[in-house]
Protein backbone atom coordinates (compact mmCIF):
# COMPACT_ATOMS: atom_id res chain seq x y z
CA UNK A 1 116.51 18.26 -119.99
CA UNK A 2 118.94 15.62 -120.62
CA UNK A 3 121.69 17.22 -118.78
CA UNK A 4 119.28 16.54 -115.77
CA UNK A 5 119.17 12.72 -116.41
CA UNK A 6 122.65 12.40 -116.23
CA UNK A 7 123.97 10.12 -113.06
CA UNK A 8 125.30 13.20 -111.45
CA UNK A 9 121.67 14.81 -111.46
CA UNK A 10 119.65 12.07 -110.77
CA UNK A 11 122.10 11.46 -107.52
CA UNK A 12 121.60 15.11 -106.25
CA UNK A 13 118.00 14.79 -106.56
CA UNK A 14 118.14 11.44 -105.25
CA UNK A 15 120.13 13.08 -102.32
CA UNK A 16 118.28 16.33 -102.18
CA UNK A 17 114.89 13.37 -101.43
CA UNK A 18 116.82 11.73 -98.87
CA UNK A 19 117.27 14.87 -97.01
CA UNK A 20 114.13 16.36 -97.28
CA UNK A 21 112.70 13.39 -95.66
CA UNK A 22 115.29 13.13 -93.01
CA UNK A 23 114.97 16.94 -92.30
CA UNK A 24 110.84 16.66 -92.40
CA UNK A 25 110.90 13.52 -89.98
CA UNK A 26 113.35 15.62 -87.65
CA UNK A 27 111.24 18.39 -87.86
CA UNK A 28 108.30 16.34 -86.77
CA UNK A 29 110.25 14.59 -84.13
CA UNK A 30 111.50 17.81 -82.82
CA UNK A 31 108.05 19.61 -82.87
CA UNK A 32 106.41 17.15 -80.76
CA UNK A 33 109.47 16.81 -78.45
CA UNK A 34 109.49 20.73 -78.03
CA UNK A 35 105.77 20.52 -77.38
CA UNK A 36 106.17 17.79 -74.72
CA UNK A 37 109.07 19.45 -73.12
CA UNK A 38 106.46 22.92 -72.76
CA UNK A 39 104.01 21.26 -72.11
CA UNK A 40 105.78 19.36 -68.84
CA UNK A 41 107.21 22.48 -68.08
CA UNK A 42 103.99 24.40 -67.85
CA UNK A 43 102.64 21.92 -66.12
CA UNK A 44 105.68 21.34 -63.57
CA UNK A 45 105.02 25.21 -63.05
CA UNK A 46 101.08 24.74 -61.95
CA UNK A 47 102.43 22.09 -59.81
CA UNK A 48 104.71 24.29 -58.03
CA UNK A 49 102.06 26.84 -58.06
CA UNK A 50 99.70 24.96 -56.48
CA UNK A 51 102.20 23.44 -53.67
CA UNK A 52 103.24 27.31 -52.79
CA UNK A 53 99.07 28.42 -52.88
CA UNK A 54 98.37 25.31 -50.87
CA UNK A 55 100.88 25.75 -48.09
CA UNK A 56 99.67 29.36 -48.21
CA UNK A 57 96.14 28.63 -47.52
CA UNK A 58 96.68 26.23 -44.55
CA UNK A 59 98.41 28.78 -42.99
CA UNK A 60 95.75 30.88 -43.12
CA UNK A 61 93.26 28.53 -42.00
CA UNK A 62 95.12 27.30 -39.17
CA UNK A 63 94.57 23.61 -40.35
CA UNK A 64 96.07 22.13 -36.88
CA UNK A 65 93.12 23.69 -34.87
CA UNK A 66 90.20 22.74 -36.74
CA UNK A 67 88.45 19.08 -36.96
CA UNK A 68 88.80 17.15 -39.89
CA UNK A 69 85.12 17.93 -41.07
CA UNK A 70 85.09 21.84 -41.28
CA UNK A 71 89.19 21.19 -42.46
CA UNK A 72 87.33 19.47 -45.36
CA UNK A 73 84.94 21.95 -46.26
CA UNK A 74 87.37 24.52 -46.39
CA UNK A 75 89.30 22.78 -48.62
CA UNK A 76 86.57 21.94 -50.90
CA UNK A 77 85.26 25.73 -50.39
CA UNK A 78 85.22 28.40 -53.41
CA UNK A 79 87.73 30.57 -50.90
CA UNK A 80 90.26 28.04 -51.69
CA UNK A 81 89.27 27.86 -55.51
CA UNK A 82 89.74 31.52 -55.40
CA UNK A 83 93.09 31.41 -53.27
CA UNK A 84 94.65 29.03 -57.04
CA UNK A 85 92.99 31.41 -59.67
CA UNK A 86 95.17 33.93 -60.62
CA UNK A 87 96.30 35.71 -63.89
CA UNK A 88 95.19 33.46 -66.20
CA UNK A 89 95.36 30.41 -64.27
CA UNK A 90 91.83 28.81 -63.88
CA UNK A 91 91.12 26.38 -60.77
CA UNK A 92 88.03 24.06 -60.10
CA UNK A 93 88.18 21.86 -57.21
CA UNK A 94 86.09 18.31 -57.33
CA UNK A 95 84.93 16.81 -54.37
CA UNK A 96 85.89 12.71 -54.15
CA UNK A 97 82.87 11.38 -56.25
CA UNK A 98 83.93 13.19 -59.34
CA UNK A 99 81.17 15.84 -59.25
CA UNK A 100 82.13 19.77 -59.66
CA UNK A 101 82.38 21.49 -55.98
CA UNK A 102 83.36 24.91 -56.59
CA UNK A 103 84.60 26.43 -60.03
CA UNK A 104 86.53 29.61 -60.37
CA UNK A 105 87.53 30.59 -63.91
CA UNK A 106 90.69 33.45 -64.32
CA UNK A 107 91.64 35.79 -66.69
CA UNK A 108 89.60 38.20 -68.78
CA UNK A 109 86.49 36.51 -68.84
CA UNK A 110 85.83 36.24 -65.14
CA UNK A 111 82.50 34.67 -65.57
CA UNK A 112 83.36 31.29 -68.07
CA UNK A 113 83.83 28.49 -66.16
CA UNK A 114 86.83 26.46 -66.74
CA UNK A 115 87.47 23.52 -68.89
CA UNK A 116 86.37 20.24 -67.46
CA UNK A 117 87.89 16.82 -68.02
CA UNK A 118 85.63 13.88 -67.65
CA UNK A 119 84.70 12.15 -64.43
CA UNK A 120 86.93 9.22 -65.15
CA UNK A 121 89.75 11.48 -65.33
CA UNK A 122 89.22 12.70 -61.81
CA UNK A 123 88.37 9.79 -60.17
CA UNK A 124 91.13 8.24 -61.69
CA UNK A 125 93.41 10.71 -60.42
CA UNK A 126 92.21 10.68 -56.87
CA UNK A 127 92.06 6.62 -56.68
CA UNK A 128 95.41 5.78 -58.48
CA UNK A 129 98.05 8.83 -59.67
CA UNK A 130 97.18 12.09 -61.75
CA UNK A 131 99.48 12.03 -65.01
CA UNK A 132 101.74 14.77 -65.65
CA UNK A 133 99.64 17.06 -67.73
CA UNK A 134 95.82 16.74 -69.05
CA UNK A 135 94.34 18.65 -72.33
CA UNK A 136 90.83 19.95 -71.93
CA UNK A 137 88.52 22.38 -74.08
CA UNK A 138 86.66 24.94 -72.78
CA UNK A 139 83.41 25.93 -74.07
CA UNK A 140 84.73 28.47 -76.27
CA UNK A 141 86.58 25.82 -78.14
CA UNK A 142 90.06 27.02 -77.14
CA UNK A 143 92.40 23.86 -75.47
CA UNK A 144 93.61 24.57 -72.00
CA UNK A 145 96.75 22.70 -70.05
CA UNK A 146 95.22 21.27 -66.67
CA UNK A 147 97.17 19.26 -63.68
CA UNK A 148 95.57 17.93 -60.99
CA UNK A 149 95.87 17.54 -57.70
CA UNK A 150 94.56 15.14 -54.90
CA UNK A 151 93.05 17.33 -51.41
CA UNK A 152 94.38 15.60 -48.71
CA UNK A 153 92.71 15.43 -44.89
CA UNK A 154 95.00 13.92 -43.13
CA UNK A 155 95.80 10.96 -45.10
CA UNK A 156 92.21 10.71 -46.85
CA UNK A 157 91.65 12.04 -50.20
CA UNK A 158 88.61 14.53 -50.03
CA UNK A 159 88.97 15.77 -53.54
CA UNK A 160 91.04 16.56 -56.39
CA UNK A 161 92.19 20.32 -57.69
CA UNK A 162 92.45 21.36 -61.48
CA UNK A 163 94.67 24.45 -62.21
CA UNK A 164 94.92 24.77 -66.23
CA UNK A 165 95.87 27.69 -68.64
CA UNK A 166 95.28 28.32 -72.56
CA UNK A 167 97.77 26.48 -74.75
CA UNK A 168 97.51 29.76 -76.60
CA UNK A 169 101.25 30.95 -75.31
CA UNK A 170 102.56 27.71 -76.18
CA UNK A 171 100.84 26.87 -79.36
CA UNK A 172 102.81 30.63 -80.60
CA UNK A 173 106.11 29.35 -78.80
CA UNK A 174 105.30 26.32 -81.56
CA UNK A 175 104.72 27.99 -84.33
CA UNK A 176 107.55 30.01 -84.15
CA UNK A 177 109.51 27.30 -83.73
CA UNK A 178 108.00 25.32 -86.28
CA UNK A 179 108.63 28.25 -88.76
CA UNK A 180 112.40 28.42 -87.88
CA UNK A 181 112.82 24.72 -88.55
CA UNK A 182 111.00 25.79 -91.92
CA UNK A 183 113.47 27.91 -93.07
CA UNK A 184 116.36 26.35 -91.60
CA UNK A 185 115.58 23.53 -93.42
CA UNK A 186 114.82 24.96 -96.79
CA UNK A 187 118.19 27.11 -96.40
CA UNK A 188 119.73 23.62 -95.54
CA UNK A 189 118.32 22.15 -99.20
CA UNK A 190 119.58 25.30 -100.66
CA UNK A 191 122.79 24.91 -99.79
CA UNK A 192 122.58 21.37 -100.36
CA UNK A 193 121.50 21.65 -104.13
CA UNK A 194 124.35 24.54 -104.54
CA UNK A 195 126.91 22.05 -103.17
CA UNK A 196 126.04 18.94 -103.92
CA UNK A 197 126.37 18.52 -107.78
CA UNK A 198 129.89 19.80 -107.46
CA UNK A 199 130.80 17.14 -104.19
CA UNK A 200 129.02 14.56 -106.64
CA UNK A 201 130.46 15.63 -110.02
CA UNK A 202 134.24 15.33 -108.38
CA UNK A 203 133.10 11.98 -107.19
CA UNK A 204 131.98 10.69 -110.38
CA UNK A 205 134.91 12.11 -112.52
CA UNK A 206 136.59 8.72 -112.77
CA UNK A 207 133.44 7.70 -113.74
CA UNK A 208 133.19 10.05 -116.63
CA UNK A 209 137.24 9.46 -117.67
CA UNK A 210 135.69 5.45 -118.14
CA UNK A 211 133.12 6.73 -120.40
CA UNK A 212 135.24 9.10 -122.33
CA UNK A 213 138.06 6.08 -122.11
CA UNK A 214 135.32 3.67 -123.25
CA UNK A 215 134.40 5.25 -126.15
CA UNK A 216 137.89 5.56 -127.22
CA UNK A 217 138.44 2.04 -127.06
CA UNK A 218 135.28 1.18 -128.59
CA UNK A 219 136.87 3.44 -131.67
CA UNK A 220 139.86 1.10 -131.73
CA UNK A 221 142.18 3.18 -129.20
CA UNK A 222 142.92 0.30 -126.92
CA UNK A 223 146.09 2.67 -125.24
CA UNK A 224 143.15 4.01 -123.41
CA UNK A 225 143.87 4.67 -119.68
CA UNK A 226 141.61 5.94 -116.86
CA UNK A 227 143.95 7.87 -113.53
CA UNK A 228 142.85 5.08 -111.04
CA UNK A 229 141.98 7.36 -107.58
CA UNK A 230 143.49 6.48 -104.66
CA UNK A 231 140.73 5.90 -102.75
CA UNK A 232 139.74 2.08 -102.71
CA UNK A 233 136.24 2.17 -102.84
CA UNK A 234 134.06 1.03 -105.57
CA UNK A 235 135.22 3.93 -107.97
CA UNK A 236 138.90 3.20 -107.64
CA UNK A 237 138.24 -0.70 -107.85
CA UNK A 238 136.27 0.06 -111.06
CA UNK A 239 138.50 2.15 -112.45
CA UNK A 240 141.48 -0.28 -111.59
CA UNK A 241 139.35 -3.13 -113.24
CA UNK A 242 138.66 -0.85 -116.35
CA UNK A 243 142.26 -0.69 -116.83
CA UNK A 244 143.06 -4.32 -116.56
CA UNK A 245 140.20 -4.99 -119.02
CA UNK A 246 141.98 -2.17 -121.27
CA UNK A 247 145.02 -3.93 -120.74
CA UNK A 248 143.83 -7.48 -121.63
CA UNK A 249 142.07 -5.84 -124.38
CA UNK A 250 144.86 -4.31 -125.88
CA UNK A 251 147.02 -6.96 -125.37
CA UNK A 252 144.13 -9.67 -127.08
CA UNK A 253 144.12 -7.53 -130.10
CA UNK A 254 147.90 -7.06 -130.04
CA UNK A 255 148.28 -10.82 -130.23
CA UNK A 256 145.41 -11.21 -132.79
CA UNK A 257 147.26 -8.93 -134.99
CA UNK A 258 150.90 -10.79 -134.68
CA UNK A 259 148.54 -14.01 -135.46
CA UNK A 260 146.73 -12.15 -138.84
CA UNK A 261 150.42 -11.11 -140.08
CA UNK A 262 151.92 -14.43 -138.73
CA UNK A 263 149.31 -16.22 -141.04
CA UNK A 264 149.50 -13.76 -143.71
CA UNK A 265 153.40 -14.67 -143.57
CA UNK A 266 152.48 -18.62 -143.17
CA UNK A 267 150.12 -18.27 -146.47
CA UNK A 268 152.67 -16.17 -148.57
CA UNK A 269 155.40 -18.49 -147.75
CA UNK A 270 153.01 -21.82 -148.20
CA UNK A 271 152.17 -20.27 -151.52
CA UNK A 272 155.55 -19.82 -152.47
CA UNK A 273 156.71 -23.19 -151.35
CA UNK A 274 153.81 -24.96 -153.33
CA UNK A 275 154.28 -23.03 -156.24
CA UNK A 276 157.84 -24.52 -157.00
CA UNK A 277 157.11 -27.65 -157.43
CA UNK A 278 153.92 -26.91 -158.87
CA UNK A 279 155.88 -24.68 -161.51
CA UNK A 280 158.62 -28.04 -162.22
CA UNK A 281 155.81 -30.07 -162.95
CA UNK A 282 154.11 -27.61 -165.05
CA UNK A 283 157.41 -27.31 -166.78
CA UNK A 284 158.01 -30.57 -167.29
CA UNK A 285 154.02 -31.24 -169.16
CA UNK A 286 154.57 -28.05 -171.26
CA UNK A 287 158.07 -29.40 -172.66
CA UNK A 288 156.53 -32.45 -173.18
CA UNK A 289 153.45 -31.32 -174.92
CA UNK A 290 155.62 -29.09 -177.05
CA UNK A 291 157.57 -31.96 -178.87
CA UNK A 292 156.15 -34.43 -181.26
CA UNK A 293 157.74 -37.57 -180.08
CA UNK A 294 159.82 -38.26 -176.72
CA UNK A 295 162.11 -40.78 -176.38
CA UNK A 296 161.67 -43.09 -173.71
CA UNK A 297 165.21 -41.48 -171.63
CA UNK A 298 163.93 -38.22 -172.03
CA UNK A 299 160.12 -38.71 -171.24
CA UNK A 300 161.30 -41.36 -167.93
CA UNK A 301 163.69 -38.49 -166.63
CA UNK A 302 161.03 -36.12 -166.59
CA UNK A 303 158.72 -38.59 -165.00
CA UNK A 304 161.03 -39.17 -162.53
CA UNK A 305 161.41 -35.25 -162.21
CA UNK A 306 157.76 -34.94 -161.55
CA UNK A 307 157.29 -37.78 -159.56
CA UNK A 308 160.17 -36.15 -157.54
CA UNK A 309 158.53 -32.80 -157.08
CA UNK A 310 154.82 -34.50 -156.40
CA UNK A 311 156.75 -36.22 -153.28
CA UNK A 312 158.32 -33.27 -152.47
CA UNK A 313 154.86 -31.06 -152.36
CA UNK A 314 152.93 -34.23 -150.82
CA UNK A 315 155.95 -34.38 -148.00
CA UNK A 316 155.12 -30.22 -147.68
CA UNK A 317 151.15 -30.60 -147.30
CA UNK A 318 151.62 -33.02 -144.92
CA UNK A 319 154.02 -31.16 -142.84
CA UNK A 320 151.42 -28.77 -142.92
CA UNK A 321 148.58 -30.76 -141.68
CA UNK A 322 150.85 -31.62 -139.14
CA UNK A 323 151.63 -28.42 -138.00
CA UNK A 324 147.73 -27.10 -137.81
CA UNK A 325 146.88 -29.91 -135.94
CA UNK A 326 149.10 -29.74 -133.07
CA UNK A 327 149.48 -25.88 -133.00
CA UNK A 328 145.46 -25.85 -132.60
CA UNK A 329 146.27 -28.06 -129.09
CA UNK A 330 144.68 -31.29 -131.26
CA UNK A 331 147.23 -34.03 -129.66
CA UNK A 332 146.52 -37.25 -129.48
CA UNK A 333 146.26 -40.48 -127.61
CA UNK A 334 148.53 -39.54 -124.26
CA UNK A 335 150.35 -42.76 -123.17
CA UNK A 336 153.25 -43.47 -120.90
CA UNK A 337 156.53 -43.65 -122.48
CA UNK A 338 159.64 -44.88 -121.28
CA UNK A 339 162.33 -42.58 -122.87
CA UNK A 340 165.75 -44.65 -122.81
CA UNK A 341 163.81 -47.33 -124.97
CA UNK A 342 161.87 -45.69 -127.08
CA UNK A 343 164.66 -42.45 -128.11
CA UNK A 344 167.13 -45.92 -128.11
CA UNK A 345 164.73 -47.28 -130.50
CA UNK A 346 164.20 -44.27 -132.65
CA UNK A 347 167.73 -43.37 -133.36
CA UNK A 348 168.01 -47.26 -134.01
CA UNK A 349 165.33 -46.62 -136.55
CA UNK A 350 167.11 -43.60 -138.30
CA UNK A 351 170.32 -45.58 -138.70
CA UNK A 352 172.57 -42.18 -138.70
CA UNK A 353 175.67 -43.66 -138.93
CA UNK A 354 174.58 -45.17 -142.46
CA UNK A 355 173.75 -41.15 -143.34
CA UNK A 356 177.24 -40.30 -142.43
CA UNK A 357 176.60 -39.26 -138.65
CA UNK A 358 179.31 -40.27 -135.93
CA UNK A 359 176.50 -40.98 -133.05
CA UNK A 360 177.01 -41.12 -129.43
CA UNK A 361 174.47 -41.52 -126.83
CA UNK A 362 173.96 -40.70 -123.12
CA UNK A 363 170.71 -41.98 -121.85
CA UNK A 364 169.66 -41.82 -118.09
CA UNK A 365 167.38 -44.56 -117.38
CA UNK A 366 163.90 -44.80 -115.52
CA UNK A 367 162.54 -41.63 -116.99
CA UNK A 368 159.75 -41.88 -118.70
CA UNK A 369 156.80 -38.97 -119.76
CA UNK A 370 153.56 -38.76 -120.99
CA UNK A 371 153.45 -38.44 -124.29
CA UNK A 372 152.12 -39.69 -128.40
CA UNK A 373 154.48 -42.02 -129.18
CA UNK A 374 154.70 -41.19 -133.03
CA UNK A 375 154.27 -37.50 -132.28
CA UNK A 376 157.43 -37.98 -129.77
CA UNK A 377 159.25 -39.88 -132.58
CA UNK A 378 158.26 -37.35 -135.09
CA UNK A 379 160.56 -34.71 -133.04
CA UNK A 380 163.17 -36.68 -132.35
CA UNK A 381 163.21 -37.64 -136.44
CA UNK A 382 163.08 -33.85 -137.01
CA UNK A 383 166.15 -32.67 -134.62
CA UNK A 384 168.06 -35.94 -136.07
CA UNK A 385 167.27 -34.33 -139.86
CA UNK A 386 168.07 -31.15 -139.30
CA UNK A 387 171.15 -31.95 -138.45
CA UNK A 388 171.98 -33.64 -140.62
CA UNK A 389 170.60 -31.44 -143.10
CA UNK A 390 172.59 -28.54 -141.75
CA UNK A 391 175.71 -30.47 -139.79
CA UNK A 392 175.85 -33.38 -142.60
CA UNK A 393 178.74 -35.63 -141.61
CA UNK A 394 179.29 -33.69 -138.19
CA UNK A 395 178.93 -35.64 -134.85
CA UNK A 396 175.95 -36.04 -132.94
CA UNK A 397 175.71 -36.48 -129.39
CA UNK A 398 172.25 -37.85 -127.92
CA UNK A 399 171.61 -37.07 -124.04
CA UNK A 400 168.46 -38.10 -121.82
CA UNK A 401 168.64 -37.02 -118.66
CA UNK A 402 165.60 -35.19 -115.64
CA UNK A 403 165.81 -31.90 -113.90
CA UNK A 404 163.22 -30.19 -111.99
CA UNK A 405 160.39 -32.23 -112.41
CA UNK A 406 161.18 -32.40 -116.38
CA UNK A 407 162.76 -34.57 -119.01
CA UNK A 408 165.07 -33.64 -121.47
CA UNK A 409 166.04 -34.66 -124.89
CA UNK A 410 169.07 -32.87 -126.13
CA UNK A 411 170.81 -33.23 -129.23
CA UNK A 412 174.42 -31.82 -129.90
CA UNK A 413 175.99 -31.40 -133.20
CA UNK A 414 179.38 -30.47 -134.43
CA UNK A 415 178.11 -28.76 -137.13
CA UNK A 416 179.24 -24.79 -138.18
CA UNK A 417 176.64 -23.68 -136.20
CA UNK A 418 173.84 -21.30 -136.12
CA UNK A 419 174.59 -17.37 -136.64
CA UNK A 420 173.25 -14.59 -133.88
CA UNK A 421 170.99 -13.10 -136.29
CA UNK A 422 168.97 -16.66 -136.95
CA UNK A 423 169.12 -18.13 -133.85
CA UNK A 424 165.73 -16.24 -132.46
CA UNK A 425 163.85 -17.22 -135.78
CA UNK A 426 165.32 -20.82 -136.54
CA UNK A 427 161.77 -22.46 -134.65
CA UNK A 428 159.45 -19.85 -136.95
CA UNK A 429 157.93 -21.90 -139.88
CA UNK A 430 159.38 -21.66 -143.41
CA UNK A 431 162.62 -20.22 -141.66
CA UNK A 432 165.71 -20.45 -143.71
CA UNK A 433 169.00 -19.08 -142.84
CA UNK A 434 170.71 -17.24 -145.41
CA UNK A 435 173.51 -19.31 -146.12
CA UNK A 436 173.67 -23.08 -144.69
CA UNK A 437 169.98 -23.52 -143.96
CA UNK A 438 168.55 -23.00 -147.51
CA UNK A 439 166.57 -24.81 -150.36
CA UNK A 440 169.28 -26.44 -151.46
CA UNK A 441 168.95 -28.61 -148.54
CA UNK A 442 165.94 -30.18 -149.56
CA UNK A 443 163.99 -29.11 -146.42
CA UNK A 444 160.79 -26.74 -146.20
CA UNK A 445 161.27 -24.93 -143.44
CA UNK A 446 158.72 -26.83 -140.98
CA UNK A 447 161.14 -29.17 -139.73
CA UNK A 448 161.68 -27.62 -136.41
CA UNK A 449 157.92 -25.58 -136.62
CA UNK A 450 156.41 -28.65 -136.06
CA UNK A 451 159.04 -29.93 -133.55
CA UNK A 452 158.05 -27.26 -131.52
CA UNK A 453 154.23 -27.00 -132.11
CA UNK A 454 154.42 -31.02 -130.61
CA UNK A 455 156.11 -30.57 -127.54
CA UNK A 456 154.35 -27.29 -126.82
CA UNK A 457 151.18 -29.23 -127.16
CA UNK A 458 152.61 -31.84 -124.64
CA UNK A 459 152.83 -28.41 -122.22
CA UNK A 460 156.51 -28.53 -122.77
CA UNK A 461 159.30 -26.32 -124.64
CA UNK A 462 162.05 -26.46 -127.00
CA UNK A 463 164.87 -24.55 -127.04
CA UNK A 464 168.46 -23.45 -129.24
CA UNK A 465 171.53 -22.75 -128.27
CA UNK A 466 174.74 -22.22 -130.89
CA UNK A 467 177.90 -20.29 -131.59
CA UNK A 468 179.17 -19.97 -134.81
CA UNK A 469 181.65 -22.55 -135.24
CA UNK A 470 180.68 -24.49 -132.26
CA UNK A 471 177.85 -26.39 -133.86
CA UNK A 472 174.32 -26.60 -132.42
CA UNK A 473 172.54 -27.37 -129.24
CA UNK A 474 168.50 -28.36 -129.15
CA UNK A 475 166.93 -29.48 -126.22
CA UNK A 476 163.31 -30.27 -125.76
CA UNK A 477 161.93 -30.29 -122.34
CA UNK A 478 158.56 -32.34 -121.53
CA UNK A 479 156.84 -33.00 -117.57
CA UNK A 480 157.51 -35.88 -116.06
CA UNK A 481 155.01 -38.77 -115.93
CA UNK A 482 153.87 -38.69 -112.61
């Protein structure tokens, strides 16, 4: 039973409905039509009938010869009533008040009088316009087609003529019909239910690739693909928007797992960077516990040593609260900020010539972005550290300058450069080359981490360019204020 319930099913009984009551109400429509058109045509042929039987009869009478009274009576006479009854034709003839004149019935029961309609009927016909056909019942119960027709003297109407058959003929010609529609249309719902689960199960096959896709995906396959069809109806644009779902999927989990290893990476390393001074200054009380008496040199070196490494792990948690809070989009206050002053007054602030730098500067006026002041500072202070941690002594060159609808701050130093093989990883966070940028430097590895993290939260970018030997080029790009 449940293979019935299944969309495919429930649409080819849903179908199978739909065209039963279509075929039923054409059926209908088509009985009664067919019935009309015999009945119109039976009574077009009494019409005809009568008009042959009529011209007949005046002949005979010689109509042009007689006066308009004895005209009248023949007309109204049971010769003429006998004159229309033939086969199984009956005739009655009504005189102009609507009462019965003569009466003639035909066929095999010579002696039953025909079927009457009611006196409205007739003098309705004679005052106004018979209709096209009439249905009367005899007194056996059987339903007879009658016309009439108006007896004119002259220009007078005397009386009104009713010519009318058994429906019997008809009512078969019905039936049969009605019997062929029967089985034409049950052949027709045959063929239907042998055709139309397969016309409906090759329509909803991209339909059942999205289940079977769906459930793969729900299982943790997010590869999972569906053949779009190249029809663009409803299927197609479902299937289309199944894929880009599977794609954004795919790609949302693909980014949550670089995030889960990049923080598994960010904790290991954090670990490992607040372990070492952690391990000093455990050193440092475990030596000192050990002996019975410290002199004062020995215990205010290691004092200093610890107070050295507590900076140095205060200087790293804060770098790290730094980082979190602008890589989570956190920035704060947004204010306009003139950049020829304020980087003027930064690198004034860093005094880089006292830390061995040769400076120059190149600073376009009038541009000016919209920015945190001391998170602005904060990567200007990081780009002038780094290199100096990494270029000490080397020239810097300091440049401020607009292109397409951006600022730039660029730093150049003449430092030994950055190798191919760092370069891509220098802006990762606890990054260290292997040779010039390591812990002997002093830094953690965040310097440039959290340069980046700041100017990406400003919606700009940061970027490196180096040879070996041909020192280092960083350039951090933010909009312009409007």
């Amino acid at each position: 039973m449940s293979r019935f319930r299944s969309l495919r099913w429930r649409l080819t009984f849903l179908y199978l409905g739909l065209l039963s009551v279509l075929l039923l109400a054409g059926g209908v429509a088509q009985y009664f039509a067919a019935r009309e058109v015999l009945f119109r045509t039976n009574a077009d042929a009494l019409s005809s009938e009568y008009a042959a039987d009529l011209l007949a009869f005046r002949r005979q009478i010689g109509t042009t010869a007689r006066p308009a009274a004895a005209l009248r009576a023949l007309m109204l006479s049971k010769q003429f009533a006998t004159e229309l009854a033939s086969g199984h034709t009956s005739a009655a003839i009504f005189d102009a008040n609507g009462g019965q004149w003569q009466a003639v019935s035909a066929g095999i029961t010579p002696d039953q009088p025909p079927p009457t309609l009611t006196t409205t009927d007739y003098l309705t016909a004679i005052r106004t316009k018979p209709k096209a056909y009439y249905l009367a019942t005899a007194a056996d119960g059987s339903t007879h087609l009658a016309v009439l027709n108006v007896i004119r003297v002259g220009t007078k109407p005397v009386g009104v003529v009713q010519l009318s058959i058994p429906t019997a003929v008809i009512d078969q010609t019905l039936q049969a019909d009605r019997q062929l529609a029967i089985v034409g249309s049950l052949l027709v719902l045959l063929v239907a239910l042998l055709l139309s689960p397969l016309i409906i199960g090759r329509a909803l096959q991209p339909l059942e690739q999205m289940s079977t896709s769906a459930g793969a995906l729900a299982a943790g396959d997010y590869k999972q693909r569906v053949s779009a069809p190249r029809t663009q109806d409803e299927i197609g644009k479902l299937a289309a928007a199944f894929n880009q779902m599977a794609a954004g999927i795919d790609q949302a989990f693909e980014v949550r797992r670089q995030a889960e290893a990049e923080m598994r990476h960010f904790v290991a390393d954090a670990s490992h960077e607040l372990r070492t001074p952690l391990t000093s200054i455990a050193g440092y009380i475990d030596v000192l516990g050990r002996r019975e008496s410290v002199d004062a040199e020995t215990l205010q070196a290691s004092l200093a040593a610890m107070q050295q490494e507590s900076a140095r792990m205060t200087r790293l948690v804060n770098d790290l609260l730094t980082l979190t809070r602008f890589e989570s989009g956190r920035a704060t206050q947004r204010l306009r900020v003139p950049l020829d002053r304020f980087i003027n007054q930064a690198l004034d602030e860093l005094s880089l010539a006292e830390k061995g730098a040769t400076e120059s500067r190149d600073i376009q006026p009038g541009i000016a972005v919209n920015a945190d002041p001391e998170a602005l500072k904060q990567v200007v202070t990081n780009l002038a550290q780094n290199a100096l941690k990494y270029a000490p002594g080397a020239p810097q060159r300091w440049t401020v300058f607009a292109a397409d609808g951006r600022a730039a701050i660029r730093v150049q130093d003449g430092g030994p450069g950055i190798s191919r093989q760092d370069l891509p990883h220098i802006f990762e966070r606890f990054y260290r080359g292997e040779k010039a940028r390591d812990r002997s430097t002093g830094g953690s590895g965040l310097g440039l981490a959290i340069a980046k993290s700041i100017v990406e939260a400003h919606h700009g970018s940061i970027e490196a360019e180096s040879e070996p030997g041909s020192g280092a080029t960083f350039t951090a790009w933010l909009p312009l204020a409007a």
